[in-house]
Protein backbone atom coordinates (compact mmCIF):
# COMPACT_ATOMS: atom_id res chain seq x y z
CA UNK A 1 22.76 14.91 -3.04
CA UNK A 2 25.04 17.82 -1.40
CA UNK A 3 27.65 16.49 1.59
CA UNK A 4 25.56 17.57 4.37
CA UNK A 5 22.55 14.77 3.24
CA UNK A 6 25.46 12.04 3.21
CA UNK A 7 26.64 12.94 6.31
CA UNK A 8 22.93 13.22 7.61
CA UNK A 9 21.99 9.75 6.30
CA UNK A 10 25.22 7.79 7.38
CA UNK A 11 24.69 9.01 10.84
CA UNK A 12 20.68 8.13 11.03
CA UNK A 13 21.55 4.55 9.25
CA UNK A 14 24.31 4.22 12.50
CA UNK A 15 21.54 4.77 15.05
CA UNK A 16 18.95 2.85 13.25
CA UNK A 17 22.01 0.13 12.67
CA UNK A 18 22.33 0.20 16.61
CA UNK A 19 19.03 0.20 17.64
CA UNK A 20 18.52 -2.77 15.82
CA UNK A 21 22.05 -4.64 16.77
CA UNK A 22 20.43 -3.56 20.78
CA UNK A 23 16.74 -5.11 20.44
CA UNK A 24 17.79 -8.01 18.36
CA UNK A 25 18.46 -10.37 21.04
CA UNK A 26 15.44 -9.74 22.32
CA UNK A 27 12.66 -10.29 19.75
CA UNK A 28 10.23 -12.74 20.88
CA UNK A 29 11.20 -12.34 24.56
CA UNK A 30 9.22 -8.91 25.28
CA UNK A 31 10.08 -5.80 27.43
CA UNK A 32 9.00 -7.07 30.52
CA UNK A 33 11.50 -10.47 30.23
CA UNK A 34 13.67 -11.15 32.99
CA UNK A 35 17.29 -9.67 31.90
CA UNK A 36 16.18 -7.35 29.57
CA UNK A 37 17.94 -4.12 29.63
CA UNK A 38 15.91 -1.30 30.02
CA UNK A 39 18.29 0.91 30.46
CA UNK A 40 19.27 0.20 26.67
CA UNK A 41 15.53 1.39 25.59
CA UNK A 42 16.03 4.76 27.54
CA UNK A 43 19.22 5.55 25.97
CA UNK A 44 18.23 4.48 22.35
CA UNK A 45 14.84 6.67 22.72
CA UNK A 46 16.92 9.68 23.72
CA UNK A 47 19.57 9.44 20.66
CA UNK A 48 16.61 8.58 18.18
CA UNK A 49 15.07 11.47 19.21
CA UNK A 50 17.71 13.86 19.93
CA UNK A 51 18.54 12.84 16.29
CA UNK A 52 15.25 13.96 14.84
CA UNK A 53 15.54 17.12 16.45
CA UNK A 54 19.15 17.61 15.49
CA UNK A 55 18.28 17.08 11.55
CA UNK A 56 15.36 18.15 10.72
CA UNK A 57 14.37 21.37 10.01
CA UNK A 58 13.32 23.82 12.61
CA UNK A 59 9.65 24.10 13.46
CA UNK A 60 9.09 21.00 11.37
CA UNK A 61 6.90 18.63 11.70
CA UNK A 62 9.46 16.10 12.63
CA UNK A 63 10.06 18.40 15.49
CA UNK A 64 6.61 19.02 16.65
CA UNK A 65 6.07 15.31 16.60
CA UNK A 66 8.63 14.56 18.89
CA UNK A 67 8.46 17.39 21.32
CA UNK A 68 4.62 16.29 21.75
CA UNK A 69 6.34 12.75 22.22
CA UNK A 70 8.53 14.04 25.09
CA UNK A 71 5.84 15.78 26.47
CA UNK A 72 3.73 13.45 27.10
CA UNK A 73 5.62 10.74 27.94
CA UNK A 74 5.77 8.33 31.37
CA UNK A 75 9.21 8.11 31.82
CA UNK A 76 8.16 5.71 34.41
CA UNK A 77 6.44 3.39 32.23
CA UNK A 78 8.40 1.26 30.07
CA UNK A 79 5.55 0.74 27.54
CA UNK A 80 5.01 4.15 26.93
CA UNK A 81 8.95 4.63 26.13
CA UNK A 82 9.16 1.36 24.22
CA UNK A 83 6.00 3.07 22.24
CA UNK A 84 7.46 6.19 21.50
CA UNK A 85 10.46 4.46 20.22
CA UNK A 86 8.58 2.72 17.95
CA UNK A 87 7.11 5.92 17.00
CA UNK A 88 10.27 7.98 16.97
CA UNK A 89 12.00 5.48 14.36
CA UNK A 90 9.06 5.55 11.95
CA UNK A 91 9.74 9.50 12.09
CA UNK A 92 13.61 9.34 11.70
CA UNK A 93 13.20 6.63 8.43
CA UNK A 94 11.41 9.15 7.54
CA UNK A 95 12.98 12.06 7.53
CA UNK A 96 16.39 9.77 6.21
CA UNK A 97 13.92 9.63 3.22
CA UNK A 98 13.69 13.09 3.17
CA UNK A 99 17.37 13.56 3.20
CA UNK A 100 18.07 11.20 0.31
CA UNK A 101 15.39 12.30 -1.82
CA UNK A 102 16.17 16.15 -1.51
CA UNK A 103 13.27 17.22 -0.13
CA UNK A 104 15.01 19.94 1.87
CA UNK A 105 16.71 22.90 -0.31
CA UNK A 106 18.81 23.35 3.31
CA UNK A 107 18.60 22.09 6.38
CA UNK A 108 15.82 24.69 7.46
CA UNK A 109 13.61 23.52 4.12
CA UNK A 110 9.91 23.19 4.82
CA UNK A 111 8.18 19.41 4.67
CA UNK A 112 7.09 18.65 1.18
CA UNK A 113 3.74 17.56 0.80
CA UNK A 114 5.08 13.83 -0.14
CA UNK A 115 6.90 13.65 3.12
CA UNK A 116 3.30 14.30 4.41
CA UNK A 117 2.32 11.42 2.65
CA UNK A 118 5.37 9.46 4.42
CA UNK A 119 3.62 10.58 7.95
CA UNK A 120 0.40 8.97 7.06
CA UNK A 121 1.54 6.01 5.76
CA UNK A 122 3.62 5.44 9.00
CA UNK A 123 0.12 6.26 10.92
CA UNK A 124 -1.36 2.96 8.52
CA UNK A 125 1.44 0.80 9.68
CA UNK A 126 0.51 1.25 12.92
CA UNK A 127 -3.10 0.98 12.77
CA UNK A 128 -2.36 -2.64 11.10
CA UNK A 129 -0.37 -3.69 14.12
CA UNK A 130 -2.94 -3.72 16.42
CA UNK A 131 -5.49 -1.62 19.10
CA UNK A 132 -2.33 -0.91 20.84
CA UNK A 133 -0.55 1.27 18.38
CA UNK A 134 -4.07 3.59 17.77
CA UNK A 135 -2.14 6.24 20.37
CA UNK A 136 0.88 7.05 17.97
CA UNK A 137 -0.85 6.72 15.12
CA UNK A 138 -3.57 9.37 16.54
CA UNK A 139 -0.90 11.35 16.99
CA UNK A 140 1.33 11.21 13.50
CA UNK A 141 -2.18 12.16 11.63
CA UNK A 142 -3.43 15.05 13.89
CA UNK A 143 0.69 16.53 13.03
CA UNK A 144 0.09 16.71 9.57
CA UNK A 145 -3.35 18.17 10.22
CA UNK A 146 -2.51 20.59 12.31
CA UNK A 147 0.94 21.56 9.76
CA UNK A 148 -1.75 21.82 6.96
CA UNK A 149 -4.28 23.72 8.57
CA UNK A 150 -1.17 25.94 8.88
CA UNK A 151 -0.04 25.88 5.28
CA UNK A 152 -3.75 26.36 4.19
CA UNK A 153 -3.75 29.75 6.50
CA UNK A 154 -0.73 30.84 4.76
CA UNK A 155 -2.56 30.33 1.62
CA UNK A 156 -5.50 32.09 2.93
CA UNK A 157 -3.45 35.08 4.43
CA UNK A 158 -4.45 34.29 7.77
CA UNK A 159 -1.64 34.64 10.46
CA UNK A 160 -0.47 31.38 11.96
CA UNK A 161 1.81 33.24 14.71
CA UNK A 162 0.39 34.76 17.92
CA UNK A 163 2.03 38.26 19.19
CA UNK A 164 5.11 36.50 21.50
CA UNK A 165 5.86 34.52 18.30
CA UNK A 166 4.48 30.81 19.48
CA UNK A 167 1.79 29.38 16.21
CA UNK A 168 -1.37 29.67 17.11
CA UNK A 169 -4.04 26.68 17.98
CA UNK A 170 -5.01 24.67 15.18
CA UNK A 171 -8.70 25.14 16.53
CA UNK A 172 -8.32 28.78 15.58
CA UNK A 173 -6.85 28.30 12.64
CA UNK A 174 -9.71 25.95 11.86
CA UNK A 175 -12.43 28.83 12.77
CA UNK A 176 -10.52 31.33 11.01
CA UNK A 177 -10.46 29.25 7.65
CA UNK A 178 -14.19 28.70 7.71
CA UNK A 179 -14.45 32.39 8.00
CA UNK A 180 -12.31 33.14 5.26
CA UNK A 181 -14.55 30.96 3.02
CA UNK A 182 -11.37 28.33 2.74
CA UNK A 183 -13.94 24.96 3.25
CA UNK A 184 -17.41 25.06 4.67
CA UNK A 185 -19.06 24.22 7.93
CA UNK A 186 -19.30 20.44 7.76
CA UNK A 187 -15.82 20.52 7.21
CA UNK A 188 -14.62 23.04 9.93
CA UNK A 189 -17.22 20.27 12.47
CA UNK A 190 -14.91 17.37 10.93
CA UNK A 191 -11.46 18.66 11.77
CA UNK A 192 -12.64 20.24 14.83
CA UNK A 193 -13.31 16.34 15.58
CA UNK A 194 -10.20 14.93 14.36
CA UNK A 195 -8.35 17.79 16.55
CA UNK A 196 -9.97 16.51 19.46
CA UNK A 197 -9.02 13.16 18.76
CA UNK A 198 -4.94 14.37 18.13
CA UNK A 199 -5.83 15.66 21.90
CA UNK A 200 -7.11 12.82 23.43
CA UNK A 201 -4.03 11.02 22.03
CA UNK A 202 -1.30 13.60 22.91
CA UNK A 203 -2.62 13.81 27.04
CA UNK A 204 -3.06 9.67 26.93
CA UNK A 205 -7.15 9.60 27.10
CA UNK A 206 -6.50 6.64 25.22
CA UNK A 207 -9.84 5.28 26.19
CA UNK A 208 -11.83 8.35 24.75
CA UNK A 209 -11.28 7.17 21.16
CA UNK A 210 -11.37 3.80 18.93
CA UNK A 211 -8.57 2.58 16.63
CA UNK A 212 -11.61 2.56 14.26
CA UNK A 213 -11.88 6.43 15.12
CA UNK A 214 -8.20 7.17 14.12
CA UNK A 215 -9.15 4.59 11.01
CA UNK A 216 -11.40 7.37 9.49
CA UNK A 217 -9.69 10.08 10.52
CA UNK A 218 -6.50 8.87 8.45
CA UNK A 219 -8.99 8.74 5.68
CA UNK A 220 -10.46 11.50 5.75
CA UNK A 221 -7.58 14.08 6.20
CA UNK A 222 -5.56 12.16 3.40
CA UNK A 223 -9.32 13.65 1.74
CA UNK A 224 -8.69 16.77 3.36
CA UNK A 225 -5.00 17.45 1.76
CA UNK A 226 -6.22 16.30 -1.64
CA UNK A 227 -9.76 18.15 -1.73
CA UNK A 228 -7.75 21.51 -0.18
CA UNK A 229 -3.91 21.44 -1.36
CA UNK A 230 -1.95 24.17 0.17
């Protein structure tokens, strides 16, 4: 492990360390009990994820996730930022992981497929805690769909940038892979389905999908990256 991962993981085991030494106190009690400092969950959710985006590699998934995070989050409403703190830690432990198992020739490495593997299995944790944690787990597996459908163009030497140098849709990637003969037209219908569920989650139509729904879809695109490796 070269300097830069030590330095990495000491600083993402401080925040972690802090985040932890912050909510503590107030395990059992809820968000919404009288003295609790909200203020504190703000601040943590910025570092945790100004810390993602810091360390991980550019245009990773790590950073996608996030930016979608801060996108479409209610700053207003404390659930939703307690929620994508939640979320946000699940992605930092990850990419610590990342860091201390190599996975990254440099800072600007590309995801290895077992850190993919890392993204579903945080998507399972949530789905076991509950209806209420559907939305971020929606969201985790519809990231590493999307970053394989790109990864399977690249494969298929079809272009995953548009001209002013933003990635195209997955949807069109999706077309375009059918066309180029990459998986057939049941499957193109399936991910078209589980894209539309990743969008339902990212612009909170949270009642336009089941935790059940998301429960298949994690199954079937952990099929989907075995059945079609890039």
């Amino acid at each position: 492990m070269n300097d830069r991962s030590k330095h990495v993981i000491k600083e993402i085991d401080e925040i972690i360390d802090d985040y932890k030494n912050f909510i503590t106190p107030h395990i059992g009690k809820g968000i919404f009990a009288k003295g609790f400092p909200t203020y504190g969950l703000y601040n943590h959710y910025t570092i945790i994820s100004d810390a993602i985006l810091r360390y991980s590699p550019y245009g990773s998934q790590y950073q996608i996730n996030v930016k979608k995070f801060n996108s479409g989050l209610d700053i207003t409403d404390v659930r939703d930022v307690n929620l994508a703190v939640q979320a946000c830690l699940h992605i930092l432990s990850g990419l610590r992981n990342a860091f201390a198992k190599d996975y990254f020739d440099t800072i600007e490495g590309q995801i290895n497929n077992e850190v993919f593997a890392d993204f579903l299995s945080m998507a399972e944790n949530f789905l076991e805690n509950g209806e209420q944690y559907k939305h971020p787990a929606a969201f985790l597996i519809g990231g590493v769909l999307e970053e394989h459908l790109r990864k399977l163009a690249i494969k298929n030497q079809i272009a995953i940038f548009k001209k002013d140098g933003k990635f195209r849709s997955a949807g069109d990637l999706n077309a375009d892979l059918k066309k180029a003969d990459a998986y057939d037209l049941n499957e193109q219908q399936a991910i078209t389905s589980w894209l539309g569920i990743r969008n339902d989650a990212d612009h909170a139509h949270w009642d336009k999908y089941s935790k059940e729904k998301v429960e298949v879809m994690l199954k079937d695109v952990r099929r989907l990256i075995k059945q079609y490796p890039a």
